[in-house]
Protein backbone atom coordinates (compact mmCIF):
# COMPACT_ATOMS: atom_id res chain seq x y z
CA UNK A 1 -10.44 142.69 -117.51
CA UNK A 2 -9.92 139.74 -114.92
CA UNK A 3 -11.52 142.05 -112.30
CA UNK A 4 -14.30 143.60 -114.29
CA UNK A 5 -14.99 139.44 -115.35
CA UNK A 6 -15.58 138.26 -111.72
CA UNK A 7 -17.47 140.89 -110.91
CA UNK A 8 -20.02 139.86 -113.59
CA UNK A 9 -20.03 136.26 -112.26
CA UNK A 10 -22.67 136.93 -109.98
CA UNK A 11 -24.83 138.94 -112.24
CA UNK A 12 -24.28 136.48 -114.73
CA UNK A 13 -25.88 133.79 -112.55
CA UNK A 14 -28.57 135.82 -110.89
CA UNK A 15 -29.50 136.51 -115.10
CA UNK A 16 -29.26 132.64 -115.43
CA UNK A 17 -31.07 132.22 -112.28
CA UNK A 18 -34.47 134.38 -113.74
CA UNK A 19 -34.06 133.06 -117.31
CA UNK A 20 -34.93 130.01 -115.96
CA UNK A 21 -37.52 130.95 -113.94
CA UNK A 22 -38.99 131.91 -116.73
CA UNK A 23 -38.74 129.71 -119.13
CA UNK A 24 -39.91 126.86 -116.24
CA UNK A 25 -42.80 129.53 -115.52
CA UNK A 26 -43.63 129.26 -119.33
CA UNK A 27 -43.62 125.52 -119.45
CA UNK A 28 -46.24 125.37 -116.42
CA UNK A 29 -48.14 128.01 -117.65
CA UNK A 30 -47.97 125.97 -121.27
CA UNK A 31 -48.88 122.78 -119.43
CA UNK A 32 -52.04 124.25 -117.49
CA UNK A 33 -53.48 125.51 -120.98
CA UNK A 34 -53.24 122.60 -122.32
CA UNK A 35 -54.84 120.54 -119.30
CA UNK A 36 -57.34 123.15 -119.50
CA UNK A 37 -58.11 122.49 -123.32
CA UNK A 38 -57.59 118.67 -122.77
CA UNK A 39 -60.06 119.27 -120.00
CA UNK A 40 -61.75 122.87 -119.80
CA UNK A 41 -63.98 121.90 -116.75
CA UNK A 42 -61.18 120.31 -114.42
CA UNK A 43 -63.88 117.16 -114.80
CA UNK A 44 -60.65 114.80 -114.38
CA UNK A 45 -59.81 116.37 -110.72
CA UNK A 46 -63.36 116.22 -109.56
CA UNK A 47 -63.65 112.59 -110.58
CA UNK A 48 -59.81 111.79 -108.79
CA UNK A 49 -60.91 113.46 -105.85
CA UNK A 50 -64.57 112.27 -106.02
CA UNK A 51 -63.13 108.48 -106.49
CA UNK A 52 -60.84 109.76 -103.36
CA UNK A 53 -63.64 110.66 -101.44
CA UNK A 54 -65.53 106.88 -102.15
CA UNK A 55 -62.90 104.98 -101.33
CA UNK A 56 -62.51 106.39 -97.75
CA UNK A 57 -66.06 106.04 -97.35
CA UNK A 58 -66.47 102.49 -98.64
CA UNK A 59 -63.32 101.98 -96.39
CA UNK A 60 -65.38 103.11 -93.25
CA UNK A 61 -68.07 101.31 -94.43
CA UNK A 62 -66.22 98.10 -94.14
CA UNK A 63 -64.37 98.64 -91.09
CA UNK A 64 -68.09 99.28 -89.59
CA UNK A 65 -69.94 96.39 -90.83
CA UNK A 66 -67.03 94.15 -89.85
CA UNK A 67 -67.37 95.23 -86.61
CA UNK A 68 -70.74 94.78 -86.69
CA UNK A 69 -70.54 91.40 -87.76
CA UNK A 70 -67.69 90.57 -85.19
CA UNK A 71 -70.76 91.85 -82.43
CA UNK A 72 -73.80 89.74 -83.78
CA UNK A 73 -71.17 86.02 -84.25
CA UNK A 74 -70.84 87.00 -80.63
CA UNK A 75 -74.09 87.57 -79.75
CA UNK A 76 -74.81 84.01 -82.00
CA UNK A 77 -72.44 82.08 -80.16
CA UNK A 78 -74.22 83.51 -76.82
CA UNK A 79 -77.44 82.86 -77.73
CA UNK A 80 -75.97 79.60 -79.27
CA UNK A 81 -74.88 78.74 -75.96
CA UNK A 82 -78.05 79.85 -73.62
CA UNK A 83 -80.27 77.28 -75.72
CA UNK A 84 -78.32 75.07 -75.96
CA UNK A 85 -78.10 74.72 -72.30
CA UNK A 86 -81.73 75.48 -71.78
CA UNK A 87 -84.22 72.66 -70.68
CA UNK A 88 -85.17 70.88 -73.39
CA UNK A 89 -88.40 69.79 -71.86
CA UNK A 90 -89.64 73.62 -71.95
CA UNK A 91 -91.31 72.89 -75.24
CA UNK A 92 -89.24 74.97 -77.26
CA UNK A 93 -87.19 74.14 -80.07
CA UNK A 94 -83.52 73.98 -79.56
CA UNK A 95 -81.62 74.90 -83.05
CA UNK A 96 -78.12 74.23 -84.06
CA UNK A 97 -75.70 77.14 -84.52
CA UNK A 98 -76.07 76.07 -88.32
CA UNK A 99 -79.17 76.44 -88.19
CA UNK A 100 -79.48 80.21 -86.91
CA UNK A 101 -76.95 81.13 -89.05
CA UNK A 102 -78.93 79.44 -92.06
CA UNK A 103 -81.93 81.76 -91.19
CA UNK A 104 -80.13 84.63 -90.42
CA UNK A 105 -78.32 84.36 -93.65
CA UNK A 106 -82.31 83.77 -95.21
CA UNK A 107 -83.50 87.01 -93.69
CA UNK A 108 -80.09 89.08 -94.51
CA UNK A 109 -81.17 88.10 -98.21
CA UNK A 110 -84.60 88.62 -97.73
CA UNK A 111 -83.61 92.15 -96.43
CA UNK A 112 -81.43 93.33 -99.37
């Protein structure tokens, strides 16, 4: 009986082994069907990965436009610095750097 008891060790967990791949089979299959009544049209995943999808873009969006903006303050301060070492007998009208950014801020609104 002791031999005929080991023996059956190993079919007893391989039997263990598949009932519980089955019953954890069930519960997933039991757990889709009732995502899939909760939410017949998988409308929750689209939005998750369509909310995935914006938030990389808006990401690159940023990282763009910040680099854009780190371009033109240089440009300004260039610009800045040209007039303000330009002649100021040459009849034109030297601005302040507050000044350029006020009406580049003006058209930036005037833009939008």
């Amino acid at each position: 009986m002791n031999k005929m008891t080991t023996d059956m060790v190993p079919l007893l967990k391989d039997a263990l082994t598949c009932f519980e791949k089955g019953i954890s089979s069930k519960i997933k299959t039991e757990c889709q069907q009732e995502l899939e009544k909760k939410d017949p049209d998988g409308v929750r995943m689209r939005l998750r990965e369509e909310n995935q999808r914006l938030r990389k873009e808006m990401a690159e969006m940023k990282e763009h436009y910040e680099r854009r903006i780190s371009e033109l303050t240089e440009q300004l301060d260039r610009v800045h610095h040209s007039a303000t070492s330009a002649e100021s007998g040459s009849g034109a009208q030297v601005l302040s750097k507050e000044q350029v950014e006020k009406l580049i801020e003006d058209k930036f609104k005037q833009m939008r």
